[in-house]
Protein backbone atom coordinates (compact mmCIF):
# COMPACT_ATOMS: atom_id res chain seq x y z
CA UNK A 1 0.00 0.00 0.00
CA UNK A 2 1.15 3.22 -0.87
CA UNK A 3 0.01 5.97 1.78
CA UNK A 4 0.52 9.89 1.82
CA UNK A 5 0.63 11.93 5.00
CA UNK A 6 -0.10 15.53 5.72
CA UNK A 7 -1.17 17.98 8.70
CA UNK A 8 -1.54 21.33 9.82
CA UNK A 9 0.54 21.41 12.17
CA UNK A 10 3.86 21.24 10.38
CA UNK A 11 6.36 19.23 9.06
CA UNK A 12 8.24 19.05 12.60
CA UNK A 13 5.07 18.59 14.63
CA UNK A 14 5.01 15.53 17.14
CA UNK A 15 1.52 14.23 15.67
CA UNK A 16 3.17 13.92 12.18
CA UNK A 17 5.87 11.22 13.97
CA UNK A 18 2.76 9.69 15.40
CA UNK A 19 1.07 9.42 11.78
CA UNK A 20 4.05 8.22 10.22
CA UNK A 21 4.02 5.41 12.52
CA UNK A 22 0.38 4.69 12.18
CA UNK A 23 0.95 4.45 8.37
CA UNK A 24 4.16 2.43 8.16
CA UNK A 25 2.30 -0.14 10.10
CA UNK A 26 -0.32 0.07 7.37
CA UNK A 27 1.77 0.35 4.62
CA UNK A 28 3.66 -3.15 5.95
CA UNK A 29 7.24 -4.22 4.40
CA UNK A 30 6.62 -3.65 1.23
CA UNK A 31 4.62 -0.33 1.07
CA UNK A 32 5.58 3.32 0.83
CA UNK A 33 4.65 6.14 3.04
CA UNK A 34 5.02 9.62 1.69
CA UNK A 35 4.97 12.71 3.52
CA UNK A 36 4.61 16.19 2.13
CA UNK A 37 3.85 18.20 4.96
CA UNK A 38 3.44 22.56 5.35
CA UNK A 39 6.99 23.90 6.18
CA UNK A 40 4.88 25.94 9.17
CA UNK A 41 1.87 25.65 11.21
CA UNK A 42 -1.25 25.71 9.12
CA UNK A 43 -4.07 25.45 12.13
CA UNK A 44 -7.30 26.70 11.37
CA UNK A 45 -6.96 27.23 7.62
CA UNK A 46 -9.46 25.04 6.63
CA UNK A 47 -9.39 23.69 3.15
CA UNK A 48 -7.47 27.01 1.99
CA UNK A 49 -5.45 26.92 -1.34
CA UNK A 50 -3.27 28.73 -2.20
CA UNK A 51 -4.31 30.08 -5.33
CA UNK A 52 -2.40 33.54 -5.72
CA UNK A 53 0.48 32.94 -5.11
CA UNK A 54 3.04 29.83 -5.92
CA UNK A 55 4.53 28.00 -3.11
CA UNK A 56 8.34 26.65 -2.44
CA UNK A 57 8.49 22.69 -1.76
CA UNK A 58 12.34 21.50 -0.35
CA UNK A 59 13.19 17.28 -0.27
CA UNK A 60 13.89 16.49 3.51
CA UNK A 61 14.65 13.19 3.17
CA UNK A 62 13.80 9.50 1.49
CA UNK A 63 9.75 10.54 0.74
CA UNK A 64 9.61 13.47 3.10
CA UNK A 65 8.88 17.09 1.34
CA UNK A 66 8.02 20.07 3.29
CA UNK A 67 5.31 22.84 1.09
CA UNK A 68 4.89 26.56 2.01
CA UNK A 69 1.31 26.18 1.64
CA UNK A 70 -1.52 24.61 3.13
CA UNK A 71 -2.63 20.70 3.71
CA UNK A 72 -4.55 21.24 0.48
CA UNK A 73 -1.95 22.57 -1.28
CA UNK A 74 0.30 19.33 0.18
CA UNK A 75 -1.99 17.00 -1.05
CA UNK A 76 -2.24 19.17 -4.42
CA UNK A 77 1.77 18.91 -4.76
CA UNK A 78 2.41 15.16 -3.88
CA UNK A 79 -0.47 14.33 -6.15
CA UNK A 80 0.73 16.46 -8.92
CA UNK A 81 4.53 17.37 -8.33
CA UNK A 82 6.11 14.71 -6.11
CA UNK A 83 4.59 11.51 -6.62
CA UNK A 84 4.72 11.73 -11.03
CA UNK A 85 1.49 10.41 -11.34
CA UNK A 86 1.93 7.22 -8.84
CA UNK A 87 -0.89 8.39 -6.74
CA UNK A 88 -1.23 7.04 -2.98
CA UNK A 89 -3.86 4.11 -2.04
CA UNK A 90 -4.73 6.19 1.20
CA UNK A 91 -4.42 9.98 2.25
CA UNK A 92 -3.77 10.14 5.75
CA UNK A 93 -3.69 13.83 7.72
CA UNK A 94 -2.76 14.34 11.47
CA UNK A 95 -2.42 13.43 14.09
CA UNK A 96 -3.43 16.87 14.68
CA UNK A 97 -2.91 18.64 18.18
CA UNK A 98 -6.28 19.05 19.53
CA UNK A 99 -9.48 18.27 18.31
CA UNK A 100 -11.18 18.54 15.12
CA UNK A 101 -15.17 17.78 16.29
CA UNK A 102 -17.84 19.72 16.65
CA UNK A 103 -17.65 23.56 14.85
CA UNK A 104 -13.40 23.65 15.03
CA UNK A 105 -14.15 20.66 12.06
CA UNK A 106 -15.08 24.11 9.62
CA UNK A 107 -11.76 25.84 10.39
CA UNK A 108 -9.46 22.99 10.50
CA UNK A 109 -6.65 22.55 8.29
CA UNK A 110 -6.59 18.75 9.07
CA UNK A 111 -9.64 18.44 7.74
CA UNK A 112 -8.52 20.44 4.56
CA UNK A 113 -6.11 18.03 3.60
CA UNK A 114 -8.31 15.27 3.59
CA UNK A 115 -10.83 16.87 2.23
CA UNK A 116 -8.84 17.65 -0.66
CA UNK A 117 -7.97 13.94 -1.23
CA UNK A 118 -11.46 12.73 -1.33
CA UNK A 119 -12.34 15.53 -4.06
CA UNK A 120 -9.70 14.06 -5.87
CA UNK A 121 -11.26 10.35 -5.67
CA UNK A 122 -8.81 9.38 -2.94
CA UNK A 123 -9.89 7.78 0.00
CA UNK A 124 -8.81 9.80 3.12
CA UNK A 125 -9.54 10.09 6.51
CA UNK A 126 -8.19 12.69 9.02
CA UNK A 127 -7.28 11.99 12.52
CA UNK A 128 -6.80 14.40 15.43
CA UNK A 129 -6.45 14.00 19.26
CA UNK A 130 -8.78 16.05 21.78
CA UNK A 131 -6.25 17.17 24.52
CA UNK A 132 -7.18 17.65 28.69
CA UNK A 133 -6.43 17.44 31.98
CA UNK A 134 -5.90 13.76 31.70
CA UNK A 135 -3.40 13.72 28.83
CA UNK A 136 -1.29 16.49 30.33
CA UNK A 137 0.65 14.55 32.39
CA UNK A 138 1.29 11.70 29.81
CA UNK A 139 4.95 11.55 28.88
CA UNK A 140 3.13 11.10 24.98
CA UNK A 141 0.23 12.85 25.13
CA UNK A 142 -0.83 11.39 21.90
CA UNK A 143 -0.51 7.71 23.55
CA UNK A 144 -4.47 7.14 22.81
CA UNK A 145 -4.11 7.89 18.95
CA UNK A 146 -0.66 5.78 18.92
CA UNK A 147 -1.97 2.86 20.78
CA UNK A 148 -5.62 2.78 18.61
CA UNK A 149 -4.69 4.16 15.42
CA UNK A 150 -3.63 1.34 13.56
CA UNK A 151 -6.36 -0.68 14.47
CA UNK A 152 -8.89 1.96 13.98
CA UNK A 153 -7.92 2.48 10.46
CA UNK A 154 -7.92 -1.23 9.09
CA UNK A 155 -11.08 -1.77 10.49
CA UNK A 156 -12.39 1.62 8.50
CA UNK A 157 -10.22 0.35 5.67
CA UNK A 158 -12.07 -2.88 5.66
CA UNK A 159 -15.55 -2.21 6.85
CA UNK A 160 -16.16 1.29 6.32
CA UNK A 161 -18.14 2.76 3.31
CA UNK A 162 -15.91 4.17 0.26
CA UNK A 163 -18.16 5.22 -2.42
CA UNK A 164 -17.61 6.65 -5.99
CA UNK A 165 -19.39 9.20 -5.81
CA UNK A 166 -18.86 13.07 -6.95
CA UNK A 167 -18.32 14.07 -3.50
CA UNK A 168 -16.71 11.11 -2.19
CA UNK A 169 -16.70 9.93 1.12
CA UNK A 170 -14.32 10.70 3.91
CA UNK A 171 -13.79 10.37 7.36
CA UNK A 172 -12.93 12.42 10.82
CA UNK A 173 -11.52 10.01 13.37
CA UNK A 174 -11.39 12.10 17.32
CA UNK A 175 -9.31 10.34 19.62
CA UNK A 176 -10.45 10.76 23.08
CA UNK A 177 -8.59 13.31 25.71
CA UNK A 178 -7.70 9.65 28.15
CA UNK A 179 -4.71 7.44 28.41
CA UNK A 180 -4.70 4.73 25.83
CA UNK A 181 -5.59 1.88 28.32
CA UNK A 182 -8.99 4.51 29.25
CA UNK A 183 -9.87 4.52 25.99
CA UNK A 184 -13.71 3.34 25.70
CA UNK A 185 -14.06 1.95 22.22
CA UNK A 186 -15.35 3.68 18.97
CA UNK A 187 -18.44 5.19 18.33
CA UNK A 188 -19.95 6.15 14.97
CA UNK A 189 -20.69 10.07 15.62
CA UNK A 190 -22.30 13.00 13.55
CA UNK A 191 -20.57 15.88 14.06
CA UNK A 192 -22.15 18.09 16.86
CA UNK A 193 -22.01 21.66 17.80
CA UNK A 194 -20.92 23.19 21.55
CA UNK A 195 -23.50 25.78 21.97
CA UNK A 196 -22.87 28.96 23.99
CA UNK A 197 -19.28 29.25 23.33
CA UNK A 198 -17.27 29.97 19.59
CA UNK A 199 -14.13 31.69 18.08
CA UNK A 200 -13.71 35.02 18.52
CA UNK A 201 -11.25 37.94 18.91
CA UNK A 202 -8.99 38.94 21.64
CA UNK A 203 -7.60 43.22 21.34
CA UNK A 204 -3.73 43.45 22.64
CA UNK A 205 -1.34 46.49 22.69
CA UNK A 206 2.25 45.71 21.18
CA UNK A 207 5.28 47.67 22.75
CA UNK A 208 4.91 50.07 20.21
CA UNK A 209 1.41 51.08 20.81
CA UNK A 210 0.08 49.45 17.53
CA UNK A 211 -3.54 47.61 18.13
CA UNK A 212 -3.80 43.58 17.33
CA UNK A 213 -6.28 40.91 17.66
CA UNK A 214 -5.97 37.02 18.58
CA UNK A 215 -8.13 34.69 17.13
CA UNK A 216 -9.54 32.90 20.71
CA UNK A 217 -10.97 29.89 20.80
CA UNK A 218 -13.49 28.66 22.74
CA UNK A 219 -13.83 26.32 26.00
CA UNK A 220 -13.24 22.95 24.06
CA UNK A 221 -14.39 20.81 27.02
CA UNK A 222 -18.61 21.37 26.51
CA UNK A 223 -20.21 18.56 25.19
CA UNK A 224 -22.23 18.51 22.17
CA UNK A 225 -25.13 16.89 21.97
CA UNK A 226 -25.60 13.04 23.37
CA UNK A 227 -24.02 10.43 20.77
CA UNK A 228 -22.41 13.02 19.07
CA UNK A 229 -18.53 13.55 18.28
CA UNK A 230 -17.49 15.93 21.53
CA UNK A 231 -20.00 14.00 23.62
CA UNK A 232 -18.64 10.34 22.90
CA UNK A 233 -14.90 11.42 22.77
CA UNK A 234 -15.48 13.06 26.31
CA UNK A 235 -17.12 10.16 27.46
CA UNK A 236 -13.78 8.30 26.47
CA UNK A 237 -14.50 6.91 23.13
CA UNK A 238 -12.63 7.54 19.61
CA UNK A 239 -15.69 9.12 17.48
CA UNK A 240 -16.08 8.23 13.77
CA UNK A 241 -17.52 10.82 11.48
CA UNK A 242 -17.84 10.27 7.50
CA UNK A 243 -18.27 13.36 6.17
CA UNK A 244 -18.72 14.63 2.43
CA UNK A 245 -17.74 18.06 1.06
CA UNK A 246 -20.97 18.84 -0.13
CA UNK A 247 -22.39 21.93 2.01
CA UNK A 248 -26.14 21.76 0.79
CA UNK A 249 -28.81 21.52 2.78
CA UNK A 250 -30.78 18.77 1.45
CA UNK A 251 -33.15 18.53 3.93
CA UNK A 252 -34.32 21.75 3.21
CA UNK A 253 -34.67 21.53 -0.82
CA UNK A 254 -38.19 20.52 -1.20
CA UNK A 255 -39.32 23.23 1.37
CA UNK A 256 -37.66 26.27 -0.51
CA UNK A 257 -38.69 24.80 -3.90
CA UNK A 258 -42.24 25.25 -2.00
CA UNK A 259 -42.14 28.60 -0.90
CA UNK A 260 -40.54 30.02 -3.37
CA UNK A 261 -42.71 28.79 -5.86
């Protein structure tokens, strides 16, 4: 099997190692894992390209390649640049820091990169680990998505749905915020929203008087609604989410044909 790996986080980030262990597991003795990874941190870019300007892309190593540009743009490069038309049998992106459930899932760059894959008929799945109180002290505080990862994926890889269609199928995979051996299980999930906190700005004064704003996020730790993705991982189980990048609201078709005549 020949797998490609991305994140947001960058090329140096400690979830990367994690993923490139994950997938050389995968891949097995005679498989390939690629990596073409942004040369910087990429959180909360979504499924940004970068389409006005060109971007640098420098060989680390045996299969490693660092991009100045976003997941997307990784996944655009090693499917169009690095790998000469030998295109991957899986996209892997992560293990991003954090999670990527609930409303973060719209700005996430992790979710970009796969994303991107599954618009180009690749099957792709993005993985990211919800961080707390519990997996501060951990001397790996990814140990939940190293210890279940593998696992997780062949039984997706087996027994999960990968369709043909225009907007093909993908998957979020949340690890939960527990040691590995706490871990609960899986649980399909949709994703859910944390109501009555969200992004927003934070004003701060820079030694030389000049005005700036943080982006702030907001308490991670509420739980979405029961059997959804916060809820379960809180609850100490690795949520499943297939997802499409389709943004219509199909439920709602018939009604606006209605009443708008």
């Amino acid at each position: 099997m020949r797998i490609l790996i991305t994140n947001d986080d960058g090329i140096n980030a400690p979830g990367l190692e994690v993923l490139t262990q994950i997938a050389t597991e995968l891949a097995g003795p005679r498989g390939e894992v690629w990596t073409v990874a942004p040369a910087f941190e990429q959180s909360g870019v979504g499924h940004c390209i970068s389409y006005t300007h060109p971007m640098m892309i420098a060989k680390l190593g045996e299969r490693r390649y660092a991009a100045e540009g976003s997941p997307a743009d990784c996944v655009l490069a090693a499917l169009y640049d690095v790998l000469d038309g030998q295109w991957p049998d899986l996209v892997l992106s992560g293990v991003n820091r954090g999670n990527n459930a609930g409303e973060n899932v719209l700005y996430s760059g992790t979710i970009g990169g796969a994303m991107e894959a599954a618009l180009q008929g690749i099957p792709a799945i993005a993985l990211s680990q919800f961080m707390g109180s519990a997996t501060e002290g951990l001397d790996d505080p990814f140990e939940a998505a190293r210890t279940h990862g593998t696992d997780l994926i062949r039984r997706l890889l087996e027994r999960g749905h990968w369709d043909q269609t225009d907007y093909r199928l993908f998957y979020n995979v949340n690890f939960p915020p527990v040691p590995a051996a706490a871990v609960r299980g899986s649980r399909v999930a949709a994703q859910g929203f944390r109501r009555d906190t969200s992004f927003s700005v934070e004003p701060h004064m820079s030694p030389s008087g000049r005005r700036f704003l943080w982006i702030k996020g907001g308490a991670q730790h509420r739980p979405t609604l029961p059997g959804t993705d916060v809820a379960v991982n809180l609850d100490g189980y690795i949520s499943v989410t297939p997802m499409r990048a389709d943004l219509t609201a199909h439920d709602r078709l018939g009604d606006l044909e209605v009443a708008l005549g």
